[in-house]
C-alpha atoms as a PDB file:
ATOM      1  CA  UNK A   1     120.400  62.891   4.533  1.00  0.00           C
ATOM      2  CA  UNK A   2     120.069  63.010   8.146  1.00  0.00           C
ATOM      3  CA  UNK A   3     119.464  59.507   9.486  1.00  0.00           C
ATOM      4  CA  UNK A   4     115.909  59.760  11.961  1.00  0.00           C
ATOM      5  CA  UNK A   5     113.637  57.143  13.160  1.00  0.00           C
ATOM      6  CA  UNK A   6     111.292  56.949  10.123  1.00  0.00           C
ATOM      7  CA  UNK A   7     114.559  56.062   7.950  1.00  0.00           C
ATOM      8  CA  UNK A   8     115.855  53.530  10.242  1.00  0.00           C
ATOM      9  CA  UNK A   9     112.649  51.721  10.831  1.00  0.00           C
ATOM     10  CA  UNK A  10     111.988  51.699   6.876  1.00  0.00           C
ATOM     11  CA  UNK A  11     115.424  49.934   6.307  1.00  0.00           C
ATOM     12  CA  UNK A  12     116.256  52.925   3.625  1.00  0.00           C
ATOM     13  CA  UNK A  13     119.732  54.506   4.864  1.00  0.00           C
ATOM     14  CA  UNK A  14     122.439  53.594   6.478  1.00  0.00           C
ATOM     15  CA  UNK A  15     122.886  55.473   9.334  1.00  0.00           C
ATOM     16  CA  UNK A  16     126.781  54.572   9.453  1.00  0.00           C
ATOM     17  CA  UNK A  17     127.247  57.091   6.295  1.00  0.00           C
ATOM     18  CA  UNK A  18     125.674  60.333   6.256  1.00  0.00           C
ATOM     19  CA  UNK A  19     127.023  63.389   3.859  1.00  0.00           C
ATOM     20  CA  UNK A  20     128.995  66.274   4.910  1.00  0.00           C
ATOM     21  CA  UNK A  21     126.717  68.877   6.080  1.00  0.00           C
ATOM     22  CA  UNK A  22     127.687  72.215   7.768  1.00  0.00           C
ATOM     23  CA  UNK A  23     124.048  72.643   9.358  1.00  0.00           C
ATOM     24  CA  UNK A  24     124.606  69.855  11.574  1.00  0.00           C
ATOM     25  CA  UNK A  25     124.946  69.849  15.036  1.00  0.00           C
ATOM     26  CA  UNK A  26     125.025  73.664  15.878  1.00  0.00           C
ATOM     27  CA  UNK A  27     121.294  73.776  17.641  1.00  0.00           C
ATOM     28  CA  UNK A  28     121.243  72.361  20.919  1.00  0.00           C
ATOM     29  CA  UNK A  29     117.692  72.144  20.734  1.00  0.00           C
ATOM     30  CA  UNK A  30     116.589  71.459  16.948  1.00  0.00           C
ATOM     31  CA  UNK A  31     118.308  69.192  14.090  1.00  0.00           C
ATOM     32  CA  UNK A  32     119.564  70.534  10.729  1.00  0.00           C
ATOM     33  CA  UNK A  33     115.965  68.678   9.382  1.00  0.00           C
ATOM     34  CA  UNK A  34     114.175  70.857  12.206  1.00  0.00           C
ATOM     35  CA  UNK A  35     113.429  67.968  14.123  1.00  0.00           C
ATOM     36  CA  UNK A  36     113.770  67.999  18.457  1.00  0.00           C
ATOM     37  CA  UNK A  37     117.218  67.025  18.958  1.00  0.00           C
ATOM     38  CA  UNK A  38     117.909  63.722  21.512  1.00  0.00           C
ATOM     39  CA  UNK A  39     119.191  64.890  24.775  1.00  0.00           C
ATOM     40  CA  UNK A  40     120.881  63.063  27.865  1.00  0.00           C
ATOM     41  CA  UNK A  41     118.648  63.271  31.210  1.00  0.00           C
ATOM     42  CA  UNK A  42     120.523  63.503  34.279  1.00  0.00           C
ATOM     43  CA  UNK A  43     120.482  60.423  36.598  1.00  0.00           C
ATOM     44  CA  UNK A  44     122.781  60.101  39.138  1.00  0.00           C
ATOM     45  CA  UNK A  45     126.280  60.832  39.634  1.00  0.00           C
ATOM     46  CA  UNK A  46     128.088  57.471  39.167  1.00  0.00           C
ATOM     47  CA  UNK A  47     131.515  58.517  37.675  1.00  0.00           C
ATOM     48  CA  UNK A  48     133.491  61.474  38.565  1.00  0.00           C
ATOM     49  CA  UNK A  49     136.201  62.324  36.020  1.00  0.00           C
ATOM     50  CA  UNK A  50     139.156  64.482  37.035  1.00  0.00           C
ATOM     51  CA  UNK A  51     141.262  65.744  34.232  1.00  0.00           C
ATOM     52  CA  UNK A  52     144.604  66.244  34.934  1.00  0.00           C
ATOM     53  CA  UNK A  53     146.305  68.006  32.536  1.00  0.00           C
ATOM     54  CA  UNK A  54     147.228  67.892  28.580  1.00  0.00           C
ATOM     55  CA  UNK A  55     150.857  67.571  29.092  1.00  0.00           C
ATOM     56  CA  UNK A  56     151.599  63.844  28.173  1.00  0.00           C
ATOM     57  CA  UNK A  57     155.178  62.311  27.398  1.00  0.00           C
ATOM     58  CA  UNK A  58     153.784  61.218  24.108  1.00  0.00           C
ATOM     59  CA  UNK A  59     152.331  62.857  20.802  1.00  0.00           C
ATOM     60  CA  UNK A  60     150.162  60.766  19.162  1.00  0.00           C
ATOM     61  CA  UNK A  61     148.403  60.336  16.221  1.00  0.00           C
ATOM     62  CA  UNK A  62     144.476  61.616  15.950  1.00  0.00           C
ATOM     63  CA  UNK A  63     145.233  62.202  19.736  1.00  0.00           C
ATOM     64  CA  UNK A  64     141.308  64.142  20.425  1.00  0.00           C
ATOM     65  CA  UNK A  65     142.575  66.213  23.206  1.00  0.00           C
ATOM     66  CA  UNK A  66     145.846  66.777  21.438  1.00  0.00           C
ATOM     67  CA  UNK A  67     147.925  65.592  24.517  1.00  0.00           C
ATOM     68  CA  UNK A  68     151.959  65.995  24.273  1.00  0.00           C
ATOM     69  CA  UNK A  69     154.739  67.209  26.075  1.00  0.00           C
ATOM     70  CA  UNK A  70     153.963  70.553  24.903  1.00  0.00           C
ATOM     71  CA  UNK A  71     150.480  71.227  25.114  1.00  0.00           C
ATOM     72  CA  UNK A  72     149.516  72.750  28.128  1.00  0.00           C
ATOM     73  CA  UNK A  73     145.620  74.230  27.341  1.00  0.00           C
ATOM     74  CA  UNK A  74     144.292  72.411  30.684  1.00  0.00           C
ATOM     75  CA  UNK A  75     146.614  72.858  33.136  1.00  0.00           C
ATOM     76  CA  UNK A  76     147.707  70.420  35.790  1.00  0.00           C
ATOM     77  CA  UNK A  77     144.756  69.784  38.417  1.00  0.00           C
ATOM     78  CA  UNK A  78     145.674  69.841  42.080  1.00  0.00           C
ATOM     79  CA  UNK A  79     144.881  67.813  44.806  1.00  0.00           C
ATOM     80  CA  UNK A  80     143.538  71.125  46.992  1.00  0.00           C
ATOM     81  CA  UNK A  81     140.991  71.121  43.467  1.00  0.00           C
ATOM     82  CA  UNK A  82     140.617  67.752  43.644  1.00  0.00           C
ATOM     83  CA  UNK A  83     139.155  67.795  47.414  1.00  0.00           C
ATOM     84  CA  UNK A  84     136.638  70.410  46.415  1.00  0.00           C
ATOM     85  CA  UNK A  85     134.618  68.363  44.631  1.00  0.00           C
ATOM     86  CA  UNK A  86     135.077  65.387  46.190  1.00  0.00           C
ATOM     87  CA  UNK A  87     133.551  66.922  49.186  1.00  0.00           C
ATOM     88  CA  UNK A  88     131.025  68.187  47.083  1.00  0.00           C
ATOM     89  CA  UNK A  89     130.211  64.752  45.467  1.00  0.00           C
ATOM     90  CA  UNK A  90     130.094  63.256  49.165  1.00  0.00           C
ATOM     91  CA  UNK A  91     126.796  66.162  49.671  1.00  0.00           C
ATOM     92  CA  UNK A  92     124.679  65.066  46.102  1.00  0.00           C
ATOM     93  CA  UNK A  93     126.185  61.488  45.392  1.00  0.00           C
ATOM     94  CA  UNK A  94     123.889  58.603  46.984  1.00  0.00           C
ATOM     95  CA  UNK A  95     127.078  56.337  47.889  1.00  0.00           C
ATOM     96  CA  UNK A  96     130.438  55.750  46.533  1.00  0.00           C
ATOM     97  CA  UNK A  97     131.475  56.497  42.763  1.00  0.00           C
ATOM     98  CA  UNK A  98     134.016  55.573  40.762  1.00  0.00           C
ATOM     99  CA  UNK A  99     136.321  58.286  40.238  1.00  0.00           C
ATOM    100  CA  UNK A 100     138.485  58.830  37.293  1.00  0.00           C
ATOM    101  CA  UNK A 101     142.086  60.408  35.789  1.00  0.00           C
ATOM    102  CA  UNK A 102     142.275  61.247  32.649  1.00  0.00           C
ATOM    103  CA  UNK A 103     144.568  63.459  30.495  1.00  0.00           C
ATOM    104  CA  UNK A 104     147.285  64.173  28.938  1.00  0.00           C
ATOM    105  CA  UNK A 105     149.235  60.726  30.626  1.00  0.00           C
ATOM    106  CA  UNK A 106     147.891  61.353  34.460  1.00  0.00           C
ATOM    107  CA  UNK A 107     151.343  59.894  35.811  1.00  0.00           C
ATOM    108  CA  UNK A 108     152.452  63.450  34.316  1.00  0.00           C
ATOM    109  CA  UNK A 109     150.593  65.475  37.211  1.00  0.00           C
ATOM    110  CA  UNK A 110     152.575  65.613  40.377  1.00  0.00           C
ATOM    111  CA  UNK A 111     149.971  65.380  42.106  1.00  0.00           C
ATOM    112  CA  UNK A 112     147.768  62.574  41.090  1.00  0.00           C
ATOM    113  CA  UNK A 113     148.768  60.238  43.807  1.00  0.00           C
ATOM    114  CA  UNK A 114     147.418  62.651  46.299  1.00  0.00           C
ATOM    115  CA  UNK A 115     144.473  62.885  44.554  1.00  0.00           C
ATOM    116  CA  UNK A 116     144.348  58.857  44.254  1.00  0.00           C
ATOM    117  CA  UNK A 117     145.090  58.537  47.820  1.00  0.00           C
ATOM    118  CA  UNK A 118     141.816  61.154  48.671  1.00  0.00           C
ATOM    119  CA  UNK A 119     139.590  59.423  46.175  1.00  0.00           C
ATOM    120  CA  UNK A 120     140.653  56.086  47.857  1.00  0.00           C
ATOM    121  CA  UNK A 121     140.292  57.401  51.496  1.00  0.00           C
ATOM    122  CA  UNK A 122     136.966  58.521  50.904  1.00  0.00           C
ATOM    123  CA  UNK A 123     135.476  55.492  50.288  1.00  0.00           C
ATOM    124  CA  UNK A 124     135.378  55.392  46.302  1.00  0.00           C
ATOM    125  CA  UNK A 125     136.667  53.533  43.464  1.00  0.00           C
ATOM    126  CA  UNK A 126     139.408  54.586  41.317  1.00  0.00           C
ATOM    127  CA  UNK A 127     140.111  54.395  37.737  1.00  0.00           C
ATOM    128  CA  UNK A 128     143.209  55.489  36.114  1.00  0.00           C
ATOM    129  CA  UNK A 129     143.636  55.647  32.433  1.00  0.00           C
ATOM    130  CA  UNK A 130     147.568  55.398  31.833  1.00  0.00           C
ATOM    131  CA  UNK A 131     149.986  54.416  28.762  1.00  0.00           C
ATOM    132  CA  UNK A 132     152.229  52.623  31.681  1.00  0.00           C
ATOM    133  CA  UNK A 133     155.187  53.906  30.587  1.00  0.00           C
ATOM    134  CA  UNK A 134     157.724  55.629  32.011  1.00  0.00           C
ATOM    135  CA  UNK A 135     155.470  58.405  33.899  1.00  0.00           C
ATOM    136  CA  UNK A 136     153.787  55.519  35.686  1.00  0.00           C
ATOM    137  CA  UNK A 137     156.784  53.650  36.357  1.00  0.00           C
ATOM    138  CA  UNK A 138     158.701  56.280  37.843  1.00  0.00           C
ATOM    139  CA  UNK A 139     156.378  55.968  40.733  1.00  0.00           C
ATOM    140  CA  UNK A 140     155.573  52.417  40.998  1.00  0.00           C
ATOM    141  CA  UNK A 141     156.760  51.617  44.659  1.00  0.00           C
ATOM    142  CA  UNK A 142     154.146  54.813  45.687  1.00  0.00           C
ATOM    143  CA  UNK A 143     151.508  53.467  43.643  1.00  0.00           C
ATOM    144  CA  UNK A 144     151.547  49.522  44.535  1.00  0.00           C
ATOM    145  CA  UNK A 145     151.591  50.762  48.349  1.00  0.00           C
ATOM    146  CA  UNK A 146     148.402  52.614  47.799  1.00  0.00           C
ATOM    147  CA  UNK A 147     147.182  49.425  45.765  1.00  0.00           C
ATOM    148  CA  UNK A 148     148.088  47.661  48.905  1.00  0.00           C
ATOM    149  CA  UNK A 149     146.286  49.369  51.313  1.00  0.00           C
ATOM    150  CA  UNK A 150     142.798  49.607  49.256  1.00  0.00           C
ATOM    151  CA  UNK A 151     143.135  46.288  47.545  1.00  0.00           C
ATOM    152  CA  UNK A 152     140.387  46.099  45.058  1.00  0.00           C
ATOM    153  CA  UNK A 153     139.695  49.536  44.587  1.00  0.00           C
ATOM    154  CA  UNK A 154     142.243  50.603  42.675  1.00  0.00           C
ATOM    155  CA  UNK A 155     142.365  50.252  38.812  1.00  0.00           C
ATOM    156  CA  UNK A 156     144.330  50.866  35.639  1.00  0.00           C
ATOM    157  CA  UNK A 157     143.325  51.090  32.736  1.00  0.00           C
ATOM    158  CA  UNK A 158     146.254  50.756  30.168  1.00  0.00           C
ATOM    159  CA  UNK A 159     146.149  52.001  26.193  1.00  0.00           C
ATOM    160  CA  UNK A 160     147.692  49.605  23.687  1.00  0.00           C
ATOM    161  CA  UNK A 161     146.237  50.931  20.215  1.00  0.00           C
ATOM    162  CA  UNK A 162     146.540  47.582  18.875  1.00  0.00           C
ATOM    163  CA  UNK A 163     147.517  43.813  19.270  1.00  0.00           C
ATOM    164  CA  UNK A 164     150.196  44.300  17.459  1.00  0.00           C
ATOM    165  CA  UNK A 165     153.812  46.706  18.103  1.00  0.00           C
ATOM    166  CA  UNK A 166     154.342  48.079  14.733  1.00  0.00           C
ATOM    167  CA  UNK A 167     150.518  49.240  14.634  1.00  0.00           C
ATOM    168  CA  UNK A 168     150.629  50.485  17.942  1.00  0.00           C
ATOM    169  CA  UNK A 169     153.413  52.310  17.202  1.00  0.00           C
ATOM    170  CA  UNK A 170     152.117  53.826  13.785  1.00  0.00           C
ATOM    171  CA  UNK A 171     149.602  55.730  16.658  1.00  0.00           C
ATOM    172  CA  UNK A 172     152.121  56.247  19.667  1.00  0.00           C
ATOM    173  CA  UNK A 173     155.375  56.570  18.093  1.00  0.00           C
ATOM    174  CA  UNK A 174     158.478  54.597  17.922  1.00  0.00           C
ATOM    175  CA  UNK A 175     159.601  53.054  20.751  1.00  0.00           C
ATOM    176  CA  UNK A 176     156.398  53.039  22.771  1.00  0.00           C
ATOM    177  CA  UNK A 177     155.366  49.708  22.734  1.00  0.00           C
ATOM    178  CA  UNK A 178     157.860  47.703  24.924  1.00  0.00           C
ATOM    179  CA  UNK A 179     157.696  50.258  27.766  1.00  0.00           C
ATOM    180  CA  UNK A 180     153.697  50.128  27.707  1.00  0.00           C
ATOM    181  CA  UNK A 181     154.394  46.220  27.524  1.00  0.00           C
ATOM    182  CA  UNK A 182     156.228  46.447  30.359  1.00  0.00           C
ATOM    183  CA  UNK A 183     154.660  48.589  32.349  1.00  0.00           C
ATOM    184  CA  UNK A 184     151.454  46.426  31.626  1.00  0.00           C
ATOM    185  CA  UNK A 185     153.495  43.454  33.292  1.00  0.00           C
ATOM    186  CA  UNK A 186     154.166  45.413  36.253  1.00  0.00           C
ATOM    187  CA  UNK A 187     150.508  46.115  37.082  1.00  0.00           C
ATOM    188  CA  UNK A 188     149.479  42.550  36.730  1.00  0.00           C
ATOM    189  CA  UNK A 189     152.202  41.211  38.433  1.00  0.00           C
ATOM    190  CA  UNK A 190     150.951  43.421  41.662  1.00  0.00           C
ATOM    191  CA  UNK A 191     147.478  42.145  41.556  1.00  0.00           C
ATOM    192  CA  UNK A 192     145.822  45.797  40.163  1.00  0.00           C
ATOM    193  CA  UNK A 193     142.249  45.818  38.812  1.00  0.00           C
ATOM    194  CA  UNK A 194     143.371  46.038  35.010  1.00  0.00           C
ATOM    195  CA  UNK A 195     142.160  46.498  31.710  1.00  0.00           C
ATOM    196  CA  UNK A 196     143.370  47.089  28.747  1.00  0.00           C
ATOM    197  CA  UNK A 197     142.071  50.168  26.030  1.00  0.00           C
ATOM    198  CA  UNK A 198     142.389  49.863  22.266  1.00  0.00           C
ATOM    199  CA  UNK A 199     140.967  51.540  19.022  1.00  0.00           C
ATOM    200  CA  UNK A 200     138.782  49.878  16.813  1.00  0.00           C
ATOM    201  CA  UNK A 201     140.427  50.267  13.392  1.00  0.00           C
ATOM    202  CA  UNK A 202     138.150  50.307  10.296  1.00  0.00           C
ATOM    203  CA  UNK A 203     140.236  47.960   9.071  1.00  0.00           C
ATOM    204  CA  UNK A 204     139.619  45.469  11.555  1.00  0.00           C
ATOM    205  CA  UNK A 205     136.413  43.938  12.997  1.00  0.00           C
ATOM    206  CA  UNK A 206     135.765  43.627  16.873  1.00  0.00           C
ATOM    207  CA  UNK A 207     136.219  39.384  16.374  1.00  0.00           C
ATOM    208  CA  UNK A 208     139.421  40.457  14.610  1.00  0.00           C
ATOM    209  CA  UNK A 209     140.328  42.568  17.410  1.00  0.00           C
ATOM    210  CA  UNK A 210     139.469  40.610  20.364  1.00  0.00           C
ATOM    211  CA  UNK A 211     141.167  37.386  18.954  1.00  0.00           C
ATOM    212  CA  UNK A 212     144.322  39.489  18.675  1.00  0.00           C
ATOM    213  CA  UNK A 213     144.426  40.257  22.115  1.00  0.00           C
ATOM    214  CA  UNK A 214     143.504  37.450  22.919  1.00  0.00           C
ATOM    215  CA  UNK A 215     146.580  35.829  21.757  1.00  0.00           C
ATOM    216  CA  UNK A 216     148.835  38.634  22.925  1.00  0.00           C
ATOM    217  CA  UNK A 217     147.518  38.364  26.629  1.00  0.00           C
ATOM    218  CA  UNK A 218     148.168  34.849  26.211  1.00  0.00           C
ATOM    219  CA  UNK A 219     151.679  35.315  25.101  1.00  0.00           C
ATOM    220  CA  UNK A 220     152.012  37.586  28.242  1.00  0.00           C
ATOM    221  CA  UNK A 221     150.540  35.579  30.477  1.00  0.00           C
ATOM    222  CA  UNK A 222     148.455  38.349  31.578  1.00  0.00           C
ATOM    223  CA  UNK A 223     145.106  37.047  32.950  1.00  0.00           C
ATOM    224  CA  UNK A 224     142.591  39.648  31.076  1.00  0.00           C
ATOM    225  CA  UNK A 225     139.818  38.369  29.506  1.00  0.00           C
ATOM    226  CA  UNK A 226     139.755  39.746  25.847  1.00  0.00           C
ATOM    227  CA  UNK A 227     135.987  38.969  25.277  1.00  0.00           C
ATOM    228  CA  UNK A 228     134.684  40.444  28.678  1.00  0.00           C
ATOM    229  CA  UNK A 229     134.445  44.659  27.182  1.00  0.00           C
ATOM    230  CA  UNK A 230     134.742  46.115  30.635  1.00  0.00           C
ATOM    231  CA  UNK A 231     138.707  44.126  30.549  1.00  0.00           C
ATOM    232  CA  UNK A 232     139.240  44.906  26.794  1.00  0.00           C
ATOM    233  CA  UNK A 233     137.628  48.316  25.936  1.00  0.00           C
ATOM    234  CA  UNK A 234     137.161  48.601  22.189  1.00  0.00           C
ATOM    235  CA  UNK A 235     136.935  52.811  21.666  1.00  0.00           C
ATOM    236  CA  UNK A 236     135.548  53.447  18.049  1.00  0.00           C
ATOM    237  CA  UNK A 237     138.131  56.275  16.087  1.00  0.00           C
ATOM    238  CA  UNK A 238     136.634  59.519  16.840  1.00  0.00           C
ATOM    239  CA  UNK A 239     137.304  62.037  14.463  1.00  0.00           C
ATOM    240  CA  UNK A 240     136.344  66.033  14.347  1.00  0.00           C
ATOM    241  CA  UNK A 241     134.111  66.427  11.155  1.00  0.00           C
ATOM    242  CA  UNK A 242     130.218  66.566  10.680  1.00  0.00           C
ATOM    243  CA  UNK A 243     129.990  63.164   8.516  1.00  0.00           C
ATOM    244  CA  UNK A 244     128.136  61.507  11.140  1.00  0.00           C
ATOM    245  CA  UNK A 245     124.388  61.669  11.297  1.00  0.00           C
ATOM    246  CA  UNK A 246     122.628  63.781  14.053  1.00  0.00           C
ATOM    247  CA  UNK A 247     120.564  62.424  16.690  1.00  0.00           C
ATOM    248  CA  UNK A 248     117.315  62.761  16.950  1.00  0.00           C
ATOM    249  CA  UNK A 249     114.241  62.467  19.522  1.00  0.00           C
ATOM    250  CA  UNK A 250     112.781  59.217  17.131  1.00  0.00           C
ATOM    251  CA  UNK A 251     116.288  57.872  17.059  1.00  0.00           C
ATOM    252  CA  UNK A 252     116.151  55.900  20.698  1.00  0.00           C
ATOM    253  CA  UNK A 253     112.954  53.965  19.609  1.00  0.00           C
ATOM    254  CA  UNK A 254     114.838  53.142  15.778  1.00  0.00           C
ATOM    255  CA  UNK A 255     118.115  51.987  17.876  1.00  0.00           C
ATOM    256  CA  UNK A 256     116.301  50.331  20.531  1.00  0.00           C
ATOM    257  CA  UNK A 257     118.436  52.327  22.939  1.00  0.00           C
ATOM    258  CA  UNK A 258     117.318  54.563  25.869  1.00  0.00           C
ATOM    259  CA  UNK A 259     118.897  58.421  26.419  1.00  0.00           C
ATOM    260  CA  UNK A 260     119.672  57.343  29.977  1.00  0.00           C
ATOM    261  CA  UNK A 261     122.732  54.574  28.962  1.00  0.00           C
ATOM    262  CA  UNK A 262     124.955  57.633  27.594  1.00  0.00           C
ATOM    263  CA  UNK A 263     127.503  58.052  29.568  1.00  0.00           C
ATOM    264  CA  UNK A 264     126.891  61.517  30.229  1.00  0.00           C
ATOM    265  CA  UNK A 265     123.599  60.375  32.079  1.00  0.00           C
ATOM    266  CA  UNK A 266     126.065  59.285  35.303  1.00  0.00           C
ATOM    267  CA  UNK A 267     129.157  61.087  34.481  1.00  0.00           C
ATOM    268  CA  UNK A 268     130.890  64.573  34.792  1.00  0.00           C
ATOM    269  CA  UNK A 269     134.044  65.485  34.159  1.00  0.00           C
ATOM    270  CA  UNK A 270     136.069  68.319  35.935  1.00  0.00           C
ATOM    271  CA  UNK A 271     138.645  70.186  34.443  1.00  0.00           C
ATOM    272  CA  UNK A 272     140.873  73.105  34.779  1.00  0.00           C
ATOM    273  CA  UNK A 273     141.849  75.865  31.911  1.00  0.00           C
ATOM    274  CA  UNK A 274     145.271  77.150  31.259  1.00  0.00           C
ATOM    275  CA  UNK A 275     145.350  80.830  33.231  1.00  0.00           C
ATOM    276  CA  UNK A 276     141.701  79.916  34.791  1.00  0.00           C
ATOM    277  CA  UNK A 277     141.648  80.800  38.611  1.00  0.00           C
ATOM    278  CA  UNK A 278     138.945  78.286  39.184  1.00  0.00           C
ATOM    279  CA  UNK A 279     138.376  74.353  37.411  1.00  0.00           C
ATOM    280  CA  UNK A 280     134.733  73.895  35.708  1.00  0.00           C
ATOM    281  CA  UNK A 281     132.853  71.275  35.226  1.00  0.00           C
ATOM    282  CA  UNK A 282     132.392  69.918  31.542  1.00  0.00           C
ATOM    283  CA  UNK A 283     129.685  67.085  30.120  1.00  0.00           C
ATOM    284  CA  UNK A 284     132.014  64.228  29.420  1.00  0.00           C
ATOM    285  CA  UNK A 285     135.562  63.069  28.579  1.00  0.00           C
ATOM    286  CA  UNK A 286     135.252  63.684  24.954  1.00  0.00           C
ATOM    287  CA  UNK A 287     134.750  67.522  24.935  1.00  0.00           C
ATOM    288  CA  UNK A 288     137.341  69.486  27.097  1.00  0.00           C
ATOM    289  CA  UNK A 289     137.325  72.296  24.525  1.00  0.00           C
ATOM    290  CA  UNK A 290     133.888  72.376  23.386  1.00  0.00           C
ATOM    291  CA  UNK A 291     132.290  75.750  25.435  1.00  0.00           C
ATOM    292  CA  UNK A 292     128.763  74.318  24.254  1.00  0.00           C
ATOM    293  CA  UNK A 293     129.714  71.598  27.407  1.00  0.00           C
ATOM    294  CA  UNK A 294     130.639  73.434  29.433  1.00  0.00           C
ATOM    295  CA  UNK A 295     128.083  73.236  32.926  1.00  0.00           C
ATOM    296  CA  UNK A 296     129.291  75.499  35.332  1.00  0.00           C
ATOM    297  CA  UNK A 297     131.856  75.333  38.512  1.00  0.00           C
ATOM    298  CA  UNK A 298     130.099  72.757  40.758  1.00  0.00           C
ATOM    299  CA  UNK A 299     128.870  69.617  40.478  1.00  0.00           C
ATOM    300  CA  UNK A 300     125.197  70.684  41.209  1.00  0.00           C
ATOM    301  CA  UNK A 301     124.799  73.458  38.597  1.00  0.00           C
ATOM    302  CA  UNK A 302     125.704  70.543  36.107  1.00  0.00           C
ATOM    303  CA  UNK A 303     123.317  67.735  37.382  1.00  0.00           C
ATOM    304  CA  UNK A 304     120.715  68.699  34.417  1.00  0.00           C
ATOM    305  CA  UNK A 305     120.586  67.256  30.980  1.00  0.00           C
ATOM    306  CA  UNK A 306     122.705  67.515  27.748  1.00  0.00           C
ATOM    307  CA  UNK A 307     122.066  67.850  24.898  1.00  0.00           C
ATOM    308  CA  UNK A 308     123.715  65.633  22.118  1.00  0.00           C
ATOM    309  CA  UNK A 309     124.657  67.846  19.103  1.00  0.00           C
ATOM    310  CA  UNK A 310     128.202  67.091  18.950  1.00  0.00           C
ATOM    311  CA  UNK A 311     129.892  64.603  16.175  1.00  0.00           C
ATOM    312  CA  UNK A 312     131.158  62.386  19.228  1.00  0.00           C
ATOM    313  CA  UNK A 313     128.021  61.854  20.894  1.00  0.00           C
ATOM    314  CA  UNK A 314     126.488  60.526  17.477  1.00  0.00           C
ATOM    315  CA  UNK A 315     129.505  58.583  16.689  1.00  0.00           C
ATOM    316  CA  UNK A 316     131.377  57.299  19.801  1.00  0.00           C
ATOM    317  CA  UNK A 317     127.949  57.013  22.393  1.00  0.00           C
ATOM    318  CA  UNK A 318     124.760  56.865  20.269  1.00  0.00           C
ATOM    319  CA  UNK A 319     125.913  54.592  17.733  1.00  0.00           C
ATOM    320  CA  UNK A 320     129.316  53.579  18.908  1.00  0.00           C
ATOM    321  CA  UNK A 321     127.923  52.379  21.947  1.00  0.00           C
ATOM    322  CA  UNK A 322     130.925  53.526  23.737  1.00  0.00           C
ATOM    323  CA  UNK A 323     132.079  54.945  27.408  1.00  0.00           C
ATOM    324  CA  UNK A 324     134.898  55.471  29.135  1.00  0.00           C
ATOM    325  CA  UNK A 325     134.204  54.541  32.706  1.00  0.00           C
ATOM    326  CA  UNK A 326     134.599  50.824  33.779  1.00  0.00           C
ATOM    327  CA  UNK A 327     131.106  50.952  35.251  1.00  0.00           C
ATOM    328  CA  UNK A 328     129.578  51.662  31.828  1.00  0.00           C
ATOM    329  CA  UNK A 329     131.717  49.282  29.997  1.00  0.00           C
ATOM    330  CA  UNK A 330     129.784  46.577  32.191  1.00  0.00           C
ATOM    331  CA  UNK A 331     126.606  47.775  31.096  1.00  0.00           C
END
């Protein structure tokens, strides 16, 4: 059963279960039922994602980009790519965005810094999403300098999978919980803009989860504020199958939700292919590989809508409520 507005409003599924269905999600334009697919209009450009490369130091489970120290499939973004589009966005954007580095572990890419340091200089925001380990560290005195001179503009945005090590670690690997710990330390200790990232396990409600970091922030004496969701981001698993049910035109009325609070309503995300002479420009963070996403080489060609027939924009946005800028987590 595909879960639609009729069946929501009439209280008869459960739109959190849906069987396995092959049909699903191929049309960008039509549902497996035959019904108009939702789509995602095209606001404004409000969060610039840069990613910077697959290579990561660590391997870990469910990873959805498959980041390690192996995988190379996007290839290290430069800071000479980097200032393309940022003097693209300065043409379209109406003021400053927030501009984000993603991977693979960005502290990988020799030449995020740079790229920081432009973002910074331009006049924009920055967001860095970072385990805090060793690739980070490695480069702290650089990075609290340029913390220093654009105080409040700088963020980090560290992953710890759970409140606890030995879960963390059942994702990460062993070993990779007192670095992040301390690398976590280190940022609040020099007065960054932080947060903190974690999964939502099934096995564990978001009062569940948010008490437990509560108490481990505590314990820290890290000042981050465990109920506020833009300082504690609670990502739901995401996971590549089809048992999630499609979205639908009637579904925004059923949720009470509106097409334009998906992220990729304000958000691109800029990548570059292993071998490719030139970086395109994809719909979101969550589909690097998907060609379906895929809007072009500039910014401009991909200000137009998208349209949401992928498992992760049921799961993670439509229903998950999720995003991954720091912007959206306000929202």
């Amino acid at each position: 059963m595909q879960y639609d507005g009729s069946e929501m409003a009439a209280g008869s599924a459960d739109p959190s279960r849906a069987p396995s269905d092959l049909a699903k999600f191929r049309d960008p334009f039509v549902t497996a039922r035959g019904e108009r697919r939702a789509q995602s209009p095209f606001v404004r450009l409000e969060t610039l994602w840069f990613n910077t490369g697959t290579l990561c130091n660590l391997g870990c489970r469910d990873c959805y980009i498959e980041s390690s120290p192996k995988n190379d499939s996007l290839a290290y973004f430069t800071r000479e790519d980097a200032r393309a589009f940022l003097e693209e966005a300065a043409k379209i954007s109406e003021g400053p965005l927030e501009i984000g580095f993603t991977g693979g572990e960005p502290f990988m890419n020799p030449d995020l810094l740079g790229m920081v340091e432009d973002s910074l200089a331009a006049g924009h925001r920055v967001l860095v999403l970072t385990n805090a380990m060793r690739p980070m560290q490695r480069v702290a005195p650089a990075l609290r300098e340029l913390n220093m001179r654009f105080p409040g503009r700088l963020a980090c945005r560290v992953s710890l999978d759970h409140f606890r090590a030995e879960d963390h670690e059942t994702i990460r690997g062993p070993n990779s919980w007192a670095p992040a710990i301390e690398g976590l330390l280190w940022l609040a200790a020099n007065r960054f803009d932080l947060a903190v990232a974690a999964r939502m396990a099934s096995s564990d409600g978001e009062a569940e989860t948010r008490a437990g970091f509560r108490d481990l922030f505590a314990a820290l004496g890290v000042a981050i504020d465990a109920d506020d969701p833009a300082r504690l981001v609670l990502f739901p698993e995401l996971a590549e199958d089809d048992d999630a049910p499609e979205i639908s035109e009637g579904c925004w009325a059923a949720l009470g939700k509106s097409p334009v609070e998906m992220m990729c309503a304000r958000s691109r995300m800029v990548l570059k292919r292993k071998d490719a002479t030139t970086p395109i420009v994809v719909s979101c963070t969550l589909l690097p590989y998907a060609q379906a996403f895929e809007m072009g080489s500039t910014l401009t060609e991909a200000m137009r809508p998208v349209s949401l027939n992928h498992v992760h924009c049921s799961r993670f946005c439509v229903l998950g409520g999720a995003t991954c800028s720091a912007t959206g987590a306000a929202r």
